[in-house]
Protein backbone atom coordinates (compact mmCIF):
# COMPACT_ATOMS: atom_id res chain seq x y z
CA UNK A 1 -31.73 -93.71 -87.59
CA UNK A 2 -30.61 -93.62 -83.72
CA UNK A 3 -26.90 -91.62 -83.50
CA UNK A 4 -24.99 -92.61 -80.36
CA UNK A 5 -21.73 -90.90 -79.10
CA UNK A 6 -19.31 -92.54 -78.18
CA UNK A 7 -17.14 -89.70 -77.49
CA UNK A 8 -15.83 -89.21 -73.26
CA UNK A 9 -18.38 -86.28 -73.56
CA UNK A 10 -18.68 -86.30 -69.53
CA UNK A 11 -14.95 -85.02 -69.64
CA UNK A 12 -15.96 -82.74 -72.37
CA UNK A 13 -18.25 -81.11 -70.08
CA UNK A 14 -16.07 -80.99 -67.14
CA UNK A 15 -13.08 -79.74 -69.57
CA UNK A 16 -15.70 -75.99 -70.37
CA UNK A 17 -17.12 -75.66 -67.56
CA UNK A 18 -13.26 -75.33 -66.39
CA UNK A 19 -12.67 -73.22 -69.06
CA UNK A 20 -15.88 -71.34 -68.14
CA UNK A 21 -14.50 -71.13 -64.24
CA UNK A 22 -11.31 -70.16 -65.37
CA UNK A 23 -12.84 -67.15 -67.43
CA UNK A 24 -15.10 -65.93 -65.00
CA UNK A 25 -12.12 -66.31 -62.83
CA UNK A 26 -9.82 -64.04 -65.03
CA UNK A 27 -12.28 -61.07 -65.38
CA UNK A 28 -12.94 -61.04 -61.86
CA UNK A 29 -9.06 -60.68 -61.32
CA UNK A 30 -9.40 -57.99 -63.99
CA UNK A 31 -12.09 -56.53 -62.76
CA UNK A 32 -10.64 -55.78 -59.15
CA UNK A 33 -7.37 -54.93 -60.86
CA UNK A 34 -9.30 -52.19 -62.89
CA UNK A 35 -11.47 -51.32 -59.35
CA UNK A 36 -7.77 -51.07 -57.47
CA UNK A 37 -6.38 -49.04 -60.37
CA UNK A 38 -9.23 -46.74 -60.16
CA UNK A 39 -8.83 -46.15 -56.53
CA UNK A 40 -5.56 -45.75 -56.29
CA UNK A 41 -5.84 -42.98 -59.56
CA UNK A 42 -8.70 -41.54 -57.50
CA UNK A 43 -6.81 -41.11 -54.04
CA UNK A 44 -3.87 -39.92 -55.71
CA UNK A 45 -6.02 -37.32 -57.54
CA UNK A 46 -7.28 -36.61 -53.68
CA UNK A 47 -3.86 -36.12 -52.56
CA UNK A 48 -2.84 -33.95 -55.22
CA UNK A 49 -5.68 -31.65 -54.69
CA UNK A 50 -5.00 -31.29 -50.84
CA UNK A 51 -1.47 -31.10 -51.78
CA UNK A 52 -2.37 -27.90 -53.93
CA UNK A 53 -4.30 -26.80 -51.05
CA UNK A 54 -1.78 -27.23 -48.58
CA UNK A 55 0.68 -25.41 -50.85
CA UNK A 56 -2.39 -22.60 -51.05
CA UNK A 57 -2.71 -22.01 -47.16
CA UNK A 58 1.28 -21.84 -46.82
CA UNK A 59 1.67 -19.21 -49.22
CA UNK A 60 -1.09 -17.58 -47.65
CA UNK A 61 0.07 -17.99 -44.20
CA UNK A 62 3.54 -16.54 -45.21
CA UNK A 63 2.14 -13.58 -46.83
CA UNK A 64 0.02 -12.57 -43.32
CA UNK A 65 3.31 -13.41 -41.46
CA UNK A 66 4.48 -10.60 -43.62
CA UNK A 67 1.30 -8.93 -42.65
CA UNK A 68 1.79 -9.26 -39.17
CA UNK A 69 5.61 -8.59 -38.97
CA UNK A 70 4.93 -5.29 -40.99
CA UNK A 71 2.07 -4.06 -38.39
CA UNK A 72 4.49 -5.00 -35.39
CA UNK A 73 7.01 -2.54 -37.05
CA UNK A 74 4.41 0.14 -37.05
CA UNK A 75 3.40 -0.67 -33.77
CA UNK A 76 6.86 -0.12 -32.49
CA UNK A 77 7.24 2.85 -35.12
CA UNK A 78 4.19 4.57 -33.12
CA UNK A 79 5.05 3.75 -29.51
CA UNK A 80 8.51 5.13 -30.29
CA UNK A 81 7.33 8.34 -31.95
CA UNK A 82 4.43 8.25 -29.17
CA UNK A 83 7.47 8.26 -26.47
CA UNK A 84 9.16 10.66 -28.30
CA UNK A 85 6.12 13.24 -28.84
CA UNK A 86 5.44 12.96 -24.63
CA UNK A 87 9.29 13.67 -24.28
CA UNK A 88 8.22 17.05 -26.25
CA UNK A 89 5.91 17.79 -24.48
CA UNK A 90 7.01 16.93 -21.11
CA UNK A 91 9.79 19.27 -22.01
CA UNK A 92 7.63 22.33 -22.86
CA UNK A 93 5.91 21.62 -20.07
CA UNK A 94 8.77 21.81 -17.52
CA UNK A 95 10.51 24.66 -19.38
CA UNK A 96 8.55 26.92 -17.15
CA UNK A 97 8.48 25.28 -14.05
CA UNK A 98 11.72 27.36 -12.35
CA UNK A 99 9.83 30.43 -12.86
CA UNK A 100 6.74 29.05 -11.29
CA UNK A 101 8.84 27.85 -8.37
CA UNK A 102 11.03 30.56 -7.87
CA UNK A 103 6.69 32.75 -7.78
CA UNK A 104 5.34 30.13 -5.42
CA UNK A 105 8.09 30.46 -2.94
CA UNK A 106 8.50 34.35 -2.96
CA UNK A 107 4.37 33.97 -2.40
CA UNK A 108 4.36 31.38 0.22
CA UNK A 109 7.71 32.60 2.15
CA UNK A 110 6.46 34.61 5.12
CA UNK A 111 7.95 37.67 6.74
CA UNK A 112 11.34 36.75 8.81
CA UNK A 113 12.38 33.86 6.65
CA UNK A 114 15.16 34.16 4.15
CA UNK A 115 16.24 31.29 1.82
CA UNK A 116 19.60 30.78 1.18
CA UNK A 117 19.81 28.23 -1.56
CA UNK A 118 17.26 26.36 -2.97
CA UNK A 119 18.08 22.89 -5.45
CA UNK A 120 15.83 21.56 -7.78
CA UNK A 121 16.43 17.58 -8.38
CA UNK A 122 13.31 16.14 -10.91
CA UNK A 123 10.25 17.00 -8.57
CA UNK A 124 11.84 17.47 -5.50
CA UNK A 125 12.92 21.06 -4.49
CA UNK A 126 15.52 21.28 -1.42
CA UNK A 127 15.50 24.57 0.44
CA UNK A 128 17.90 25.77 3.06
CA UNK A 129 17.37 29.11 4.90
CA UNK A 130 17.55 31.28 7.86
CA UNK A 131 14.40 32.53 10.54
CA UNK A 132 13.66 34.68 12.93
CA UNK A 133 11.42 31.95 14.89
CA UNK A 134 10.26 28.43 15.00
CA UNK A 135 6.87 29.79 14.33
CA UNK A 136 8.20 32.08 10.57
CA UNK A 137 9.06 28.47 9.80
CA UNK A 138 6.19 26.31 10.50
CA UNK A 139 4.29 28.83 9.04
CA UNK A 140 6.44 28.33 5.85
CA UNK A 141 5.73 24.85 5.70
CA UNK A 142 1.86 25.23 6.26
CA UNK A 143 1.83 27.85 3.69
CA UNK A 144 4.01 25.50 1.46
CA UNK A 145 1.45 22.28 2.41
CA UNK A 146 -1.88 23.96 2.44
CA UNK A 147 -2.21 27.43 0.60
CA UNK A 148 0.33 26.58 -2.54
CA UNK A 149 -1.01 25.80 -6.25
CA UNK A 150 2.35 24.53 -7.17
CA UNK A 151 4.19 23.54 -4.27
CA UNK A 152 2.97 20.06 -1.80
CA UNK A 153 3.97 17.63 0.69
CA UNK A 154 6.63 19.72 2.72
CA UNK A 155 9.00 17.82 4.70
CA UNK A 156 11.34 19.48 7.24
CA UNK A 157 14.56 18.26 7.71
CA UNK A 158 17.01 19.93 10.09
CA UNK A 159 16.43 23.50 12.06
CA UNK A 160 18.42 24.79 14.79
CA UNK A 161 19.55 27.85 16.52
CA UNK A 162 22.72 29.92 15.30
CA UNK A 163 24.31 33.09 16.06
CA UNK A 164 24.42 34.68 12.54
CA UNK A 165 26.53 37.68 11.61
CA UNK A 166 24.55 40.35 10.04
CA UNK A 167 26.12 43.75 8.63
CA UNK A 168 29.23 42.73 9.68
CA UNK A 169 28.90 43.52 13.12
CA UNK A 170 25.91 42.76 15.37
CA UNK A 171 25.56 39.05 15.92
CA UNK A 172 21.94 37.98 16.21
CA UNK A 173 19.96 34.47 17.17
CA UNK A 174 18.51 33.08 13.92
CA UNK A 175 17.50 29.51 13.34
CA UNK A 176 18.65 27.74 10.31
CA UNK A 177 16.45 25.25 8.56
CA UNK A 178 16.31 23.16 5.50
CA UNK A 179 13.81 21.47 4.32
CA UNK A 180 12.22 19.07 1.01
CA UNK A 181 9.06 20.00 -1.02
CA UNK A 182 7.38 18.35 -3.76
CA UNK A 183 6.48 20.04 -7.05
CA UNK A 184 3.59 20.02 -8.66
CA UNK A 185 3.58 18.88 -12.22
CA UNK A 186 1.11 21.60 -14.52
CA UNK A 187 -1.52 19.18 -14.92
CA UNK A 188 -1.62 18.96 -11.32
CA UNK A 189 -1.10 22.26 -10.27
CA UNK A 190 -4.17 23.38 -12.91
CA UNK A 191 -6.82 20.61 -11.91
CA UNK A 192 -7.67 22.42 -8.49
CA UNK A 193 -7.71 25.51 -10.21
CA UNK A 194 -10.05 24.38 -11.96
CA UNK A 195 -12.29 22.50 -9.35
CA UNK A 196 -12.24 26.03 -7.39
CA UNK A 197 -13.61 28.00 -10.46
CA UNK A 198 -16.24 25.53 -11.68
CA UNK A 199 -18.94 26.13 -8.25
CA UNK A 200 -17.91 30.07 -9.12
CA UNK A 201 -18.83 30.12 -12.29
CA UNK A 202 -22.31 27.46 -11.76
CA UNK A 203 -25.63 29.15 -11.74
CA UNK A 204 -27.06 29.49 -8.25
């Protein structure tokens, strides 16, 4: 026996394969909804972790700012107790420097000079006096420039001739002078020393 449809079955088949496109359609849109859900959950996950890192490397950065603030303080600590030590010992070392000046000049003052005052200001020593010639003074200030371990760099300032009253009585022609000389610090004043003994004491 021959069956025959007589049902619209061409609309039929247009009526799945819309539902079939439609379907397809739907989990697609699912699909990338999942695939952007995904994503986003992943980058967030990203961000969080560099967050964390982030949060890492501040804390870290603070703590050598800390670091770096505390060895600044003990830099300055040092220099400061560095300055103060050399103040020490730039006192101890000048505490006998009068005495070596007041040696150098008795040493280095010739015959027929006579100092009358002598001012010490830092490194600078300012000397007035009285001689019986030009010469008892220039030979004061080669002495003072050439044959001195503590004494340098003499400057003369002012001599002239004046009639000076000695014993109370007799009058004589003296010249009065003053004059600037430079003096040497220890370490100085030892280093030629030194030079001078080392070709002494080298085997010949």
């Amino acid at each position: 026996m021959i069956l025959i449809n007589l049902l619209p079955h061409r609309e039929e088949k247009r009526r799945r394969r819309k539902q079939a496109f439609f379907a397809v359609l739907g989990f697609s849109a699912l699909g990338g909804v999942l695939i952007v859900v995904l994503w986003y959950a992943v980058l967030q996950q990203m961000i969080s972790t560099q967050q964390e890192r982030n949060a890492f490397l501040q804390q870290e950065i603070r703590k050598l700012d800390e670091q770096i603030k505390d060895i600044a303080n003990l830099r300055a600590e040092i220099e400061a107790l560095k300055a103060r030590q050399k103040a020490v010992e730039d006192l101890q070392t000048d505490r006998n420097m009068p005495v070596h000046l007041l040696n150098e000049l008795v040493r280095q003052t010739p015959e027929g000079v006579y100092l009358t005052a002598i001012r010490q200001d830092g490194q600078t020593v300012s000397i007035n006096g009285v001689a019986q010639t030009n010469e008892r003074v220039s030979e004061l200030l080669r002495n003072t420039a050439y044959n001195s371990t503590w004494l340098e760099r003499p400057e003369l300032i002012e001599i002239k001739a004046a009639n000076v009253r000695t014993d109370g009585r007799e009058q004589r022609r003296l010249f009065e002078f003053s004059m600037r000389v430079a003096l040497k610090r220890p370490q100085d004043a030892s280093a030629p020393a030194a030079a001078a003994s080392a070709p002494a004491g080298s085997p010949s």
